[in-house]
C-alpha atoms as a PDB file:
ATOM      1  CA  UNK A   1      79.658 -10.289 -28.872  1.00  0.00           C
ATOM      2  CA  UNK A   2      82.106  -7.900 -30.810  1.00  0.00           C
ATOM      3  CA  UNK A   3      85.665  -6.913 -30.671  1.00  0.00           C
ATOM      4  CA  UNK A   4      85.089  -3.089 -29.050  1.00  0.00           C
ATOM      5  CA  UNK A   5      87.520  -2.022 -31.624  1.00  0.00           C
ATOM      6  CA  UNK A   6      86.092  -3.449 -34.244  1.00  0.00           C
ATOM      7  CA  UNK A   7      82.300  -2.584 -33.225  1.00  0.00           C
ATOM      8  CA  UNK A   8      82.394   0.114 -36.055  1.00  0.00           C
ATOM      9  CA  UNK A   9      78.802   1.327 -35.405  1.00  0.00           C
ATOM     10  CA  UNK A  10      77.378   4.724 -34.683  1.00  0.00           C
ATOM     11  CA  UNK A  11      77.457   6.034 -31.816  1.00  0.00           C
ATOM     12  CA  UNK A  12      73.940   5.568 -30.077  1.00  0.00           C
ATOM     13  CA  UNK A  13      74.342   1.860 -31.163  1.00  0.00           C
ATOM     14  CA  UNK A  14      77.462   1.637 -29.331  1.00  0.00           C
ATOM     15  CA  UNK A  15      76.064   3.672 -26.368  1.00  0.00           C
ATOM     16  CA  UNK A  16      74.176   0.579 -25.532  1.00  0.00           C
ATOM     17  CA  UNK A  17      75.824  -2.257 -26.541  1.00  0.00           C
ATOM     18  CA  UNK A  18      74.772  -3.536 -22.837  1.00  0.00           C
ATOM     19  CA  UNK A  19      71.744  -3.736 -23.472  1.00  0.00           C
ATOM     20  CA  UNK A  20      72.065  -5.066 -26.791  1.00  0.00           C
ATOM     21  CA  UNK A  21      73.379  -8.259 -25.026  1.00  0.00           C
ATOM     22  CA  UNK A  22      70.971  -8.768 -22.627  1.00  0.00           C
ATOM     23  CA  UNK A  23      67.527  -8.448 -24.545  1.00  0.00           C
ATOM     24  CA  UNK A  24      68.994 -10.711 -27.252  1.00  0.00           C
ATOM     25  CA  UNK A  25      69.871 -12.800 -24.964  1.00  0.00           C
ATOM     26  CA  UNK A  26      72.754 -13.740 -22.547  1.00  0.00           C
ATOM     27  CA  UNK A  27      73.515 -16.258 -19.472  1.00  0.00           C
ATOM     28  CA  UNK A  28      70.737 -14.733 -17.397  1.00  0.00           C
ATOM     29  CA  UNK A  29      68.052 -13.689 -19.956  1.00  0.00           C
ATOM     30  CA  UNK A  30      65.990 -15.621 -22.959  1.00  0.00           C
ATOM     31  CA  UNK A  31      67.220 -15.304 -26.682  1.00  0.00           C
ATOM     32  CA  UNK A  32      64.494 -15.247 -28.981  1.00  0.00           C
ATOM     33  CA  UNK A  33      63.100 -17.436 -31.504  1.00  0.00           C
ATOM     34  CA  UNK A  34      64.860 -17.082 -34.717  1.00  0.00           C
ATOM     35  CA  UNK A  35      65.938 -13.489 -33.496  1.00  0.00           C
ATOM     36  CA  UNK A  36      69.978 -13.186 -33.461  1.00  0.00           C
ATOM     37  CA  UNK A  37      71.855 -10.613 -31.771  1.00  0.00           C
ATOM     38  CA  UNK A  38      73.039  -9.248 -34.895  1.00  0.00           C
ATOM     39  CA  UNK A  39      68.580  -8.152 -36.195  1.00  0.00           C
ATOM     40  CA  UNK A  40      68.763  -6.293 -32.552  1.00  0.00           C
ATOM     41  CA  UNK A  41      71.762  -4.513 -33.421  1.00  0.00           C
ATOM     42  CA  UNK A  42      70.321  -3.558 -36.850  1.00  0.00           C
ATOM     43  CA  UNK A  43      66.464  -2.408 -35.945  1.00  0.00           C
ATOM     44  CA  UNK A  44      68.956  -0.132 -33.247  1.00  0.00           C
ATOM     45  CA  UNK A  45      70.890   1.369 -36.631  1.00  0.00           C
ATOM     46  CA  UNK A  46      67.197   1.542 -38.264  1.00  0.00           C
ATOM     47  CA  UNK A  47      65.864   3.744 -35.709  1.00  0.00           C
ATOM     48  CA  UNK A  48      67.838   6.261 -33.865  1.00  0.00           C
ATOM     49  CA  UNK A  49      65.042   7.370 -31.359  1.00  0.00           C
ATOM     50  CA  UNK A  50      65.125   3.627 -30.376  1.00  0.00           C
ATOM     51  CA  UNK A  51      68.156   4.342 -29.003  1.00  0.00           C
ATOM     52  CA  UNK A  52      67.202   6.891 -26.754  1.00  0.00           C
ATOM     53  CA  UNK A  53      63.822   5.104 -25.589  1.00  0.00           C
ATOM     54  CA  UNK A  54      65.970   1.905 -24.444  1.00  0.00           C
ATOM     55  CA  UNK A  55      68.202   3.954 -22.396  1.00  0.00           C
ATOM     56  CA  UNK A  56      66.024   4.229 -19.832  1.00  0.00           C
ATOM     57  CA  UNK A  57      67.533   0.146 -19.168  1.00  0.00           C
ATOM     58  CA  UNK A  58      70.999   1.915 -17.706  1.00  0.00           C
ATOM     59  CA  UNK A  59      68.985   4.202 -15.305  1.00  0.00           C
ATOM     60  CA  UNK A  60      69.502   3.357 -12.213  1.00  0.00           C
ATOM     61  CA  UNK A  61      65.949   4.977 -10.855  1.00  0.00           C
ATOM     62  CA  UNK A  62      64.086   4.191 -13.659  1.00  0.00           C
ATOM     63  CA  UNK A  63      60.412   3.460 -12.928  1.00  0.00           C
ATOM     64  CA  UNK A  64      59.039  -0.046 -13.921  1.00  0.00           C
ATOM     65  CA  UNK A  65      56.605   1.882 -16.881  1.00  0.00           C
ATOM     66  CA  UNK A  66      59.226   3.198 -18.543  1.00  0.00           C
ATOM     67  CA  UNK A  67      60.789   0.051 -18.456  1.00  0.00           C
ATOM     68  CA  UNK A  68      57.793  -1.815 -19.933  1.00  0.00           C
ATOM     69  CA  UNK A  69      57.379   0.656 -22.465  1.00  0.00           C
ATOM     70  CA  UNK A  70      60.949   0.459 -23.447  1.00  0.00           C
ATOM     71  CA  UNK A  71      61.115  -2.873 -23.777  1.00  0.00           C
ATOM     72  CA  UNK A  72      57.451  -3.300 -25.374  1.00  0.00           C
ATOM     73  CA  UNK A  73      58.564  -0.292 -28.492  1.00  0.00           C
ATOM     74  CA  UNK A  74      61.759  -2.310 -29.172  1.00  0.00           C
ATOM     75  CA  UNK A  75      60.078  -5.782 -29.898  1.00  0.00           C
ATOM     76  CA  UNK A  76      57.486  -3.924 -31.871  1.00  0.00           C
ATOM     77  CA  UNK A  77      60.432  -2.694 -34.201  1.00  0.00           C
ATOM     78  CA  UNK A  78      61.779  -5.917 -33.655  1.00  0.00           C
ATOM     79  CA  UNK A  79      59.272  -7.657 -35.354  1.00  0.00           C
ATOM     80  CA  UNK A  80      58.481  -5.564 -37.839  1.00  0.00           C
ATOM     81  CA  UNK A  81      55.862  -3.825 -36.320  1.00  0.00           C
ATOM     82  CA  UNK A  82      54.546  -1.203 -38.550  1.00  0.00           C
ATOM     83  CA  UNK A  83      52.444   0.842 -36.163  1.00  0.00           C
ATOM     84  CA  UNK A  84      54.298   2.456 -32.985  1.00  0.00           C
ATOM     85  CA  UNK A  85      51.668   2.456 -30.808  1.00  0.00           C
ATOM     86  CA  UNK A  86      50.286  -1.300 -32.006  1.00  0.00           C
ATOM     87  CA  UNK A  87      50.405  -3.447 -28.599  1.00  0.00           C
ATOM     88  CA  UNK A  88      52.715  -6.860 -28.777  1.00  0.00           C
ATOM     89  CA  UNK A  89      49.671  -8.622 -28.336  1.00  0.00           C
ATOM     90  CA  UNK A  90      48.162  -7.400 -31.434  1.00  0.00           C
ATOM     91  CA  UNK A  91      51.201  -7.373 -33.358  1.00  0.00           C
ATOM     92  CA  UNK A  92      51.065 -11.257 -32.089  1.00  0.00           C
ATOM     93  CA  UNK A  93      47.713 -11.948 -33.115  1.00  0.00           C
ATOM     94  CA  UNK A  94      48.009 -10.007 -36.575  1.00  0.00           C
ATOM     95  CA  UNK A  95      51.174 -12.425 -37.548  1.00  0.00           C
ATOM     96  CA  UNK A  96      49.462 -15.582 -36.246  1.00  0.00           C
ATOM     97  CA  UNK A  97      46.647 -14.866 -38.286  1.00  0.00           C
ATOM     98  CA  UNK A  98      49.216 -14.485 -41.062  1.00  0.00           C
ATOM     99  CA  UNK A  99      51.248 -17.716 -40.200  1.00  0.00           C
ATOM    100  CA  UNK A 100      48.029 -19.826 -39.753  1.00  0.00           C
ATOM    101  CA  UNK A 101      47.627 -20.464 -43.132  1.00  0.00           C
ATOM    102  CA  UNK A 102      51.170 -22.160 -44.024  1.00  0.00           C
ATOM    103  CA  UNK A 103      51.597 -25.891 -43.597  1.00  0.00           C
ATOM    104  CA  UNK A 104      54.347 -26.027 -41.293  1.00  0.00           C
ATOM    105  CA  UNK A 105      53.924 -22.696 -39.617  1.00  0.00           C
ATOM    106  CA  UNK A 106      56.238 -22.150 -36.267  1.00  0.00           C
ATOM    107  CA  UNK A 107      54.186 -20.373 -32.963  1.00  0.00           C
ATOM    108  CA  UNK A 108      57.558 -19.785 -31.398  1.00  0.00           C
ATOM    109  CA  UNK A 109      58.615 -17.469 -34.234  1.00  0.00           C
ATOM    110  CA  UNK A 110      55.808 -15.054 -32.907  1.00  0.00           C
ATOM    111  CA  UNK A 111      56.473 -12.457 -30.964  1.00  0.00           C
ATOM    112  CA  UNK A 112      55.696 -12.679 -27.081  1.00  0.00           C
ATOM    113  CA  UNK A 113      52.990 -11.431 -25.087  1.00  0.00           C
ATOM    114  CA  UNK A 114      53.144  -8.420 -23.278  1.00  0.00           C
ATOM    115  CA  UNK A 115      52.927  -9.792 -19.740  1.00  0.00           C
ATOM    116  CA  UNK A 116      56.069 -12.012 -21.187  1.00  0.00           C
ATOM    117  CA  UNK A 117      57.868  -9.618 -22.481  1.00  0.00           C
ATOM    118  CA  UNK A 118      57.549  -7.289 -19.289  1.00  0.00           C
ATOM    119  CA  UNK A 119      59.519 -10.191 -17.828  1.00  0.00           C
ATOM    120  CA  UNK A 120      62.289 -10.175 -20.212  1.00  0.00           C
ATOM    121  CA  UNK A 121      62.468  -6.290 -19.775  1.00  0.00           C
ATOM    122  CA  UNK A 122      62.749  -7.298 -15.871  1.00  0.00           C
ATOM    123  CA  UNK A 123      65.866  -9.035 -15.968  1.00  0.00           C
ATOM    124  CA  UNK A 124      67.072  -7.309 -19.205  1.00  0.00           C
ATOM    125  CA  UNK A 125      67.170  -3.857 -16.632  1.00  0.00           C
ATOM    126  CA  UNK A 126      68.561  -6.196 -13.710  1.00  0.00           C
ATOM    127  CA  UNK A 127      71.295  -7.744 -15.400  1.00  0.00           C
ATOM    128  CA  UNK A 128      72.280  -3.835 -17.374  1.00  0.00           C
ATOM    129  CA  UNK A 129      72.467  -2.872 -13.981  1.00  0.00           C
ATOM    130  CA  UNK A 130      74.095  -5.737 -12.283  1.00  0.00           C
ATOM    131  CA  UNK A 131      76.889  -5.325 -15.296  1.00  0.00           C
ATOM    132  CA  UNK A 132      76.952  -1.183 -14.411  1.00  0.00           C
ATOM    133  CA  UNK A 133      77.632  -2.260 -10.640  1.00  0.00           C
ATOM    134  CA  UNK A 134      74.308  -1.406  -9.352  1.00  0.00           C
ATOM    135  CA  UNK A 135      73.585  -4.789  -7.243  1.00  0.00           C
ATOM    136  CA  UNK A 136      69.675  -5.328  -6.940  1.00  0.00           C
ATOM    137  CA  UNK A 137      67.222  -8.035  -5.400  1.00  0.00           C
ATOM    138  CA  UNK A 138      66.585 -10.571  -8.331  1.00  0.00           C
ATOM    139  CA  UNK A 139      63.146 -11.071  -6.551  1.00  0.00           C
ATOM    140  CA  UNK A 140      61.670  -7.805  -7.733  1.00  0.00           C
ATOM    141  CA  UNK A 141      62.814  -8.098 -11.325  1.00  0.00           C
ATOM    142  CA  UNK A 142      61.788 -10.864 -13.106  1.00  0.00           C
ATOM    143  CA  UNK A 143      62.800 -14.171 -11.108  1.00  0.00           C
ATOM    144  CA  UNK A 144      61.450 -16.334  -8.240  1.00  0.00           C
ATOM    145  CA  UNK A 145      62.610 -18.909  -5.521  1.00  0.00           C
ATOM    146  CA  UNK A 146      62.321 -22.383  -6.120  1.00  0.00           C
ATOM    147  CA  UNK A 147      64.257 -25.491  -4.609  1.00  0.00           C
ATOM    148  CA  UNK A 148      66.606 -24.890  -7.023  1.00  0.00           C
ATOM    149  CA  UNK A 149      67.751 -21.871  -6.593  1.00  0.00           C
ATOM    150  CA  UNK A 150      66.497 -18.739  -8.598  1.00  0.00           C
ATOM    151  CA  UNK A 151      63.878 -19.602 -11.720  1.00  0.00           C
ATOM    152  CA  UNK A 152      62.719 -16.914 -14.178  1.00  0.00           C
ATOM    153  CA  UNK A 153      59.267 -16.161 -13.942  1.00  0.00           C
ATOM    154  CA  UNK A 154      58.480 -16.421 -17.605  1.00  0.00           C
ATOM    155  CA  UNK A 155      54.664 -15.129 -17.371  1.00  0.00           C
ATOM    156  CA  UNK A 156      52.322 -14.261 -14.787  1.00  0.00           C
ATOM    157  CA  UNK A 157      49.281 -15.185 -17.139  1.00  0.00           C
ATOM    158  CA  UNK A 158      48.028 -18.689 -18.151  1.00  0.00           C
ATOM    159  CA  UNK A 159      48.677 -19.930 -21.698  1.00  0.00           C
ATOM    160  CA  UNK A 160      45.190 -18.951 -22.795  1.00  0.00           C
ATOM    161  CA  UNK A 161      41.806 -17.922 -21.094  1.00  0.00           C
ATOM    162  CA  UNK A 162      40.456 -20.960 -18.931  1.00  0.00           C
ATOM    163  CA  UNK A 163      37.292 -21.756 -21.297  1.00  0.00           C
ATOM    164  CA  UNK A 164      39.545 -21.970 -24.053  1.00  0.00           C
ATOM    165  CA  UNK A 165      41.781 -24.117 -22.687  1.00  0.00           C
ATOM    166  CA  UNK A 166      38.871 -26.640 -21.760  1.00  0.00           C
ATOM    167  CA  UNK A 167      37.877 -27.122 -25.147  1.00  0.00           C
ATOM    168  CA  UNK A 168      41.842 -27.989 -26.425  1.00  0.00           C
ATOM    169  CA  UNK A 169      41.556 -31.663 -26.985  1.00  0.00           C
ATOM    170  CA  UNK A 170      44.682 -33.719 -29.138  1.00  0.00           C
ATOM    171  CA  UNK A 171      44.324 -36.626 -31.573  1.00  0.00           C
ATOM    172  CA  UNK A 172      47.790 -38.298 -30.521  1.00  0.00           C
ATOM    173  CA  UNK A 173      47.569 -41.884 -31.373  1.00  0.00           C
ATOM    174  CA  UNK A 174      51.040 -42.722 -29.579  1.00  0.00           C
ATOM    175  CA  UNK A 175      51.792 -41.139 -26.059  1.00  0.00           C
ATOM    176  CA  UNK A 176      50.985 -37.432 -26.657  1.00  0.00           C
ATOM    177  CA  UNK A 177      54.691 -36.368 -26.872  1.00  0.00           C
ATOM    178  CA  UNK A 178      56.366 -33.398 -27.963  1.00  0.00           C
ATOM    179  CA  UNK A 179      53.880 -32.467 -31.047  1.00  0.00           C
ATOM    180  CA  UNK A 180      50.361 -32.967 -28.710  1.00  0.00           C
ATOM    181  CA  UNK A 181      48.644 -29.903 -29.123  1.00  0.00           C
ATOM    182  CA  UNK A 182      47.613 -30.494 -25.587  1.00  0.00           C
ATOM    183  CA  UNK A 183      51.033 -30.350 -24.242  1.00  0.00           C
ATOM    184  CA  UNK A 184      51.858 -27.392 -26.476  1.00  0.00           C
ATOM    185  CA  UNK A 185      49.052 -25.275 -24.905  1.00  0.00           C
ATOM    186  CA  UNK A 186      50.386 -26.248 -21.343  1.00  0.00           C
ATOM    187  CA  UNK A 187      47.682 -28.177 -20.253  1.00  0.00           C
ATOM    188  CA  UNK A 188      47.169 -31.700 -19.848  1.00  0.00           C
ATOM    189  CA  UNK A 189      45.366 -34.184 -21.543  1.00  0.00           C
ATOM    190  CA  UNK A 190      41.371 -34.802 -20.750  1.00  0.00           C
ATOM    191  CA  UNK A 191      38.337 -37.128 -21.391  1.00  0.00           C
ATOM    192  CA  UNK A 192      37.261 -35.302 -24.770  1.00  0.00           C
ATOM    193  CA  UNK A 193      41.362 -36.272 -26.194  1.00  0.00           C
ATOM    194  CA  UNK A 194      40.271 -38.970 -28.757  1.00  0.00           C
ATOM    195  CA  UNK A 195      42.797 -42.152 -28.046  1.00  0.00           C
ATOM    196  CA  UNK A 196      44.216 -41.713 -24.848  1.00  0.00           C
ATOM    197  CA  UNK A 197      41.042 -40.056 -22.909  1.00  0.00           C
ATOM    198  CA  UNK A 198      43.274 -38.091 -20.372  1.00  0.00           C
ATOM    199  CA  UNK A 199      44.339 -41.582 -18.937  1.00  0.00           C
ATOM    200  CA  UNK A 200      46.576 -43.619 -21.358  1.00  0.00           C
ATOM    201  CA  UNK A 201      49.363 -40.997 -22.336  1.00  0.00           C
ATOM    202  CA  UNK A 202      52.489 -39.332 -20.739  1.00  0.00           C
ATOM    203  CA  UNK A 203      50.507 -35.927 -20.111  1.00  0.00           C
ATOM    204  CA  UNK A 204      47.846 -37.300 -18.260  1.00  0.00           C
ATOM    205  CA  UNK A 205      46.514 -35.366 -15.333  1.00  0.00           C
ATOM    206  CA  UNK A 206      46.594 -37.095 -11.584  1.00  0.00           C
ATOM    207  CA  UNK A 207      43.533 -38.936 -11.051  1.00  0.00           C
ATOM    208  CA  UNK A 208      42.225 -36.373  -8.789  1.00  0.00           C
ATOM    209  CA  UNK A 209      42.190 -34.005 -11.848  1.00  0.00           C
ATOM    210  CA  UNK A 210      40.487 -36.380 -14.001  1.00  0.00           C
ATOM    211  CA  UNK A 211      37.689 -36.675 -11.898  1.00  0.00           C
ATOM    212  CA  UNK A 212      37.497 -33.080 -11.591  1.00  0.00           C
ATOM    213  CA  UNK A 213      37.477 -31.935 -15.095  1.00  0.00           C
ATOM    214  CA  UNK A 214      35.200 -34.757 -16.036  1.00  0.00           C
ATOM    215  CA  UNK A 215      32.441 -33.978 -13.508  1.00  0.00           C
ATOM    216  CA  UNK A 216      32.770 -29.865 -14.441  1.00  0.00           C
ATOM    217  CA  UNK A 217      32.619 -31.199 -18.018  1.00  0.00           C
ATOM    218  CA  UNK A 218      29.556 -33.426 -16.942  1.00  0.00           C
ATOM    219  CA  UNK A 219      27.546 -30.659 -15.408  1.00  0.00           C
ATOM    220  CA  UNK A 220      28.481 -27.974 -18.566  1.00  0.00           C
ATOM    221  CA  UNK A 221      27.217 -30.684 -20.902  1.00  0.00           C
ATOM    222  CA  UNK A 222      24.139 -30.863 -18.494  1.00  0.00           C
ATOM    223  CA  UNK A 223      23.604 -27.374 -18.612  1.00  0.00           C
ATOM    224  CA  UNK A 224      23.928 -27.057 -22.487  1.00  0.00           C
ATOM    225  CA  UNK A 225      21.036 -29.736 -22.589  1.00  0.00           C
ATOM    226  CA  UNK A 226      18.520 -28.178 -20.453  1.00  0.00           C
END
């Protein structure tokens, strides 16, 4: 990241330079959106109680709250936030509602949601620790088994609340690729979609799932009527 010699920063900044690394983002943890390792270094020189709050990553016995709170107070500062005790999800839902309005607005360049940012604070403390030579089980912080070996367990929440997510249709006239707003939401493609139906694109659902959703979509149109 930066030559120790040359890391010509105060002190508290330099205190936890380890921790610097792995929130930003390094081999085993996510970067962030538009979010460089050198803002996280400067909301650290912007706010010297910051850098006693995320200490609590290079505590060997620190409790998981303290962890979540650390890591929750430093995004909020991260982003701007202009309230301490605002939430990440609010802070998230006051900038969409800002960003909503521009043409070409990017949902990545929000910040996360709190049950995904506990994650990243989860393997931000792991790997801190790890580096300090304080071996723990990956399991507990942050990552899961898979055939593959270890995955990070990016949320424990779906991508929105279930009705929602059953009235997301796209308009994708060619394959519903990258840009379907059906794919973006993490869900796949249904009967209400208006060209490819749930059936004709490359996120449609198995055919079990079609039948599914269309006869629960059947019944709530059914109810509606009566």
């Amino acid at each position: 990241m930066f030559d120790s010699k040359s890391f010509k920063y105060p002190q508290y900044v330099r205190d936890n330079i380890l921790i610097l690394h792995a929130f930003s983002g390094c081999d085993t943890t996510f970067s962030f959106f538009r979010q460089g390792k050198l803002k996280f270094v400067k909301t650290l020189i912007h706010n010297e109680e910051l850098g006693k709050v995320v200490q609590v990553f290079q505590n060997p016995n620190a409790k998981l709250q303290k962890i979540k709170e650390a890591g929750f107070t430093f995004l909020v500062s991260l982003y701007r936030g202009k309230r301490s005790d605002v939430s990440l999800d609010s802070l998230r839902f006051e900038l969409f509602s800002k960003i909503l309005v521009r043409n070409n607005f990017q949902l990545a360049s929000l910040p996360p949601t709190n049950d995904a940012a506990l994650q990243h604070s989860l393997r931000t403390y792991l790997q801190v620790q790890m580096w300090s030579g304080n071996p723990m089980e990956p399991l507990h912080w942050g990552w899961k088994k898979s055939d593959q070996g270890l995955l990070p367990v990016t949320t424990r929440k779906g991508p929105a609340p279930e009705t929602l997510l059953k009235t997301i249709s796209c308009k994708c006239a060619l394959g519903c690729k990258g840009g379907c707003s059906c794919r973006k939401a993490g869900i796949k493609c249904s009967t209400i979609c208006k060209y490819c139906k749930g059936q004709s694109c490359m996120n449609a659902p198995l055919e079990a799932e079609i039948v599914a959703y269309t006869t629960e979509l059947e019944d709530d149109i059914d109810l509606q009527l009566q």
